[in-house]
Protein backbone atom coordinates (compact mmCIF):
# COMPACT_ATOMS: atom_id res chain seq x y z
CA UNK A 1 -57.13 46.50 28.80
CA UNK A 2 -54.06 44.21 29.61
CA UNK A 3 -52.85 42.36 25.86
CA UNK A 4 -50.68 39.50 25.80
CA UNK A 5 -49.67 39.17 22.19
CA UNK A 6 -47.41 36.09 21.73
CA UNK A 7 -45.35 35.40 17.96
CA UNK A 8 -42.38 33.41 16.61
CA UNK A 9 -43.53 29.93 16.93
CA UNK A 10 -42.84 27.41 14.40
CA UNK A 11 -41.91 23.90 12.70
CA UNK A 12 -38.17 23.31 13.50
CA UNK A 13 -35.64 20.31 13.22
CA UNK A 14 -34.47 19.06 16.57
CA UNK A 15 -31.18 20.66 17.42
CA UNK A 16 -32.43 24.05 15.84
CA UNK A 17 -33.46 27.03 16.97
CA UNK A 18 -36.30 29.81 17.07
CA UNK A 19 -37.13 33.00 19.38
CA UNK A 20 -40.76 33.77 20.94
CA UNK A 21 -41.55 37.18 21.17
CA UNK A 22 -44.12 38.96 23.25
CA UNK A 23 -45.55 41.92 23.14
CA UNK A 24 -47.36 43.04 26.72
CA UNK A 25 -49.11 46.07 27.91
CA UNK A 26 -47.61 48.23 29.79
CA UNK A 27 -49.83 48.27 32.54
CA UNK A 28 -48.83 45.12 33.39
CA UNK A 29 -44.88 45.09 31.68
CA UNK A 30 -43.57 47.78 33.73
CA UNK A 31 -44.73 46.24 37.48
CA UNK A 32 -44.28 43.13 37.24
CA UNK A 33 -41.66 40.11 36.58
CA UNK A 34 -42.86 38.23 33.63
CA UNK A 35 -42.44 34.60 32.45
CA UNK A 36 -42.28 32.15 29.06
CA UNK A 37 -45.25 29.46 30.32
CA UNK A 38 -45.50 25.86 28.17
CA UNK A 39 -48.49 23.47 27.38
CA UNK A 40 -47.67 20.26 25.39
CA UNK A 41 -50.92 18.53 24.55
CA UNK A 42 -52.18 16.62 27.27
CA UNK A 43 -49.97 18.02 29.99
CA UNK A 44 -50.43 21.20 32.41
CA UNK A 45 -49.28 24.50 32.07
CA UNK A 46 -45.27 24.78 32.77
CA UNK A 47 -43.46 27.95 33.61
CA UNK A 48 -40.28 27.60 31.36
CA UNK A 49 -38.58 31.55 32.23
CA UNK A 50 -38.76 34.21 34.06
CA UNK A 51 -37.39 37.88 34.18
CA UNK A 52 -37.65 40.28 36.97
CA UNK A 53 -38.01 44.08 36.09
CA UNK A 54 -34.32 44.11 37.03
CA UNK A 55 -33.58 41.53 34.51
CA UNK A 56 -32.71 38.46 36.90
CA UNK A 57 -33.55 35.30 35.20
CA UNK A 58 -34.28 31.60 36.63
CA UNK A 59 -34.85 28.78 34.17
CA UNK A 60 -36.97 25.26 34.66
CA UNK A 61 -34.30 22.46 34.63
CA UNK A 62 -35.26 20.95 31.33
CA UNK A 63 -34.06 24.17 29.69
CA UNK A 64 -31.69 25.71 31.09
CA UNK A 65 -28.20 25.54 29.07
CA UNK A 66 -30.75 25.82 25.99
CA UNK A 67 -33.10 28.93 26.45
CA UNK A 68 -32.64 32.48 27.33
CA UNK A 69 -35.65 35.13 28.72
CA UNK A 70 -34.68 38.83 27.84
CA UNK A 71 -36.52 41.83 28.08
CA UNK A 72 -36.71 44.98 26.35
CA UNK A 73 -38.43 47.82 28.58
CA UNK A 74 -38.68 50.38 26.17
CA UNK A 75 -40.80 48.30 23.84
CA UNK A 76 -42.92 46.30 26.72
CA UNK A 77 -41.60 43.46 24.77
CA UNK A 78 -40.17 39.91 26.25
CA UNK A 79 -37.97 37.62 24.43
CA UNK A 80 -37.45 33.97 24.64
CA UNK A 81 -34.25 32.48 22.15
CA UNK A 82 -34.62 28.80 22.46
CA UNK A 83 -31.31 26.49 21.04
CA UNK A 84 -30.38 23.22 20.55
CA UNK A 85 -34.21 22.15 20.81
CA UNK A 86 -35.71 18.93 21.04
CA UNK A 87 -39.27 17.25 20.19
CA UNK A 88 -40.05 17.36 23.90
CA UNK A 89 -40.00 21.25 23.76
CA UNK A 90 -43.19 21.05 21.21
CA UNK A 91 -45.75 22.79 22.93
CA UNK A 92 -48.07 26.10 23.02
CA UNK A 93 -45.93 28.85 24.34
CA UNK A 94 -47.39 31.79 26.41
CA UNK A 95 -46.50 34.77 28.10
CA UNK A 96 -47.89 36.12 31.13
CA UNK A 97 -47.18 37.98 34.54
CA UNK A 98 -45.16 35.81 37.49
CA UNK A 99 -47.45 35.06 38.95
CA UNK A 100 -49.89 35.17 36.87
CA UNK A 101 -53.48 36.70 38.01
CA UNK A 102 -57.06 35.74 37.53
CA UNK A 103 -57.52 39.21 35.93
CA UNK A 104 -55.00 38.53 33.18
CA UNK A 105 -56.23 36.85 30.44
CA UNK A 106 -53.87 34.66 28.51
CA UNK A 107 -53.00 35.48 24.76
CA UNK A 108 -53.20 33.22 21.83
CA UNK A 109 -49.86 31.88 22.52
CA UNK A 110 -47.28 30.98 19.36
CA UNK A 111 -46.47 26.88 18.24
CA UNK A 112 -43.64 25.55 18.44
CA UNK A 113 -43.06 22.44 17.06
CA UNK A 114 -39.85 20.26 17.21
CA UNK A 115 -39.70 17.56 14.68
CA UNK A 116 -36.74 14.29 15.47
């Protein structure tokens, strides 16, 4: 069964920083390039990050500079450092395949709240 286990969210200050972790099966880890999504209330799903098995990254404009995706193969585990963050990064942070399939159920997802 594919698991999507997301942690590390919290209440932060604007300008400070935190880092998402997220723990995938390997099933799913091992095949495929995998991505930090984002859901502030009232808004859609974003894709934030990305990491290919190879380790290339691509960023969303709003956080590049800020955020860096990072991967760690031997633990099927996916990183996300965020810095210098602002109150327009609060949202519900996920991790999930890119692209992400019907067959893949989201996790829980972490918090992360950014207070001015």
């Amino acid at each position: 069964q594919v698991q999507l286990v997301e942690s590390g969210g919290g209440l932060v200050q604007a300008g400070g920083s935190l880092r998402l972790s997220c723990a995938a099966s390997g099933a799913i880890f091992s095949i495929n390039a995998m991505g930090w999504y984002r859901q502030a209330p009232g808004k859609q799903r974003e894709l934030v990050a990305t990491i290919t098995r190879g380790g290339g990254t691509n960023y969303a404009d709003s956080v590049k500079g800020r955020f860096t995706i990072s991967r760690d193969n031997a633990k099927n585990t996916v990183y996300l450092q965020m810095n210098s963050l602002k109150p327009e990064d609060t949202a519900a942070y996920y991790c999930n395949t890119v692209p992400n399939y019907p067959w893949i159920a989201w996790g829980q997802g972490t918090l992360v709240t950014v207070s001015s």
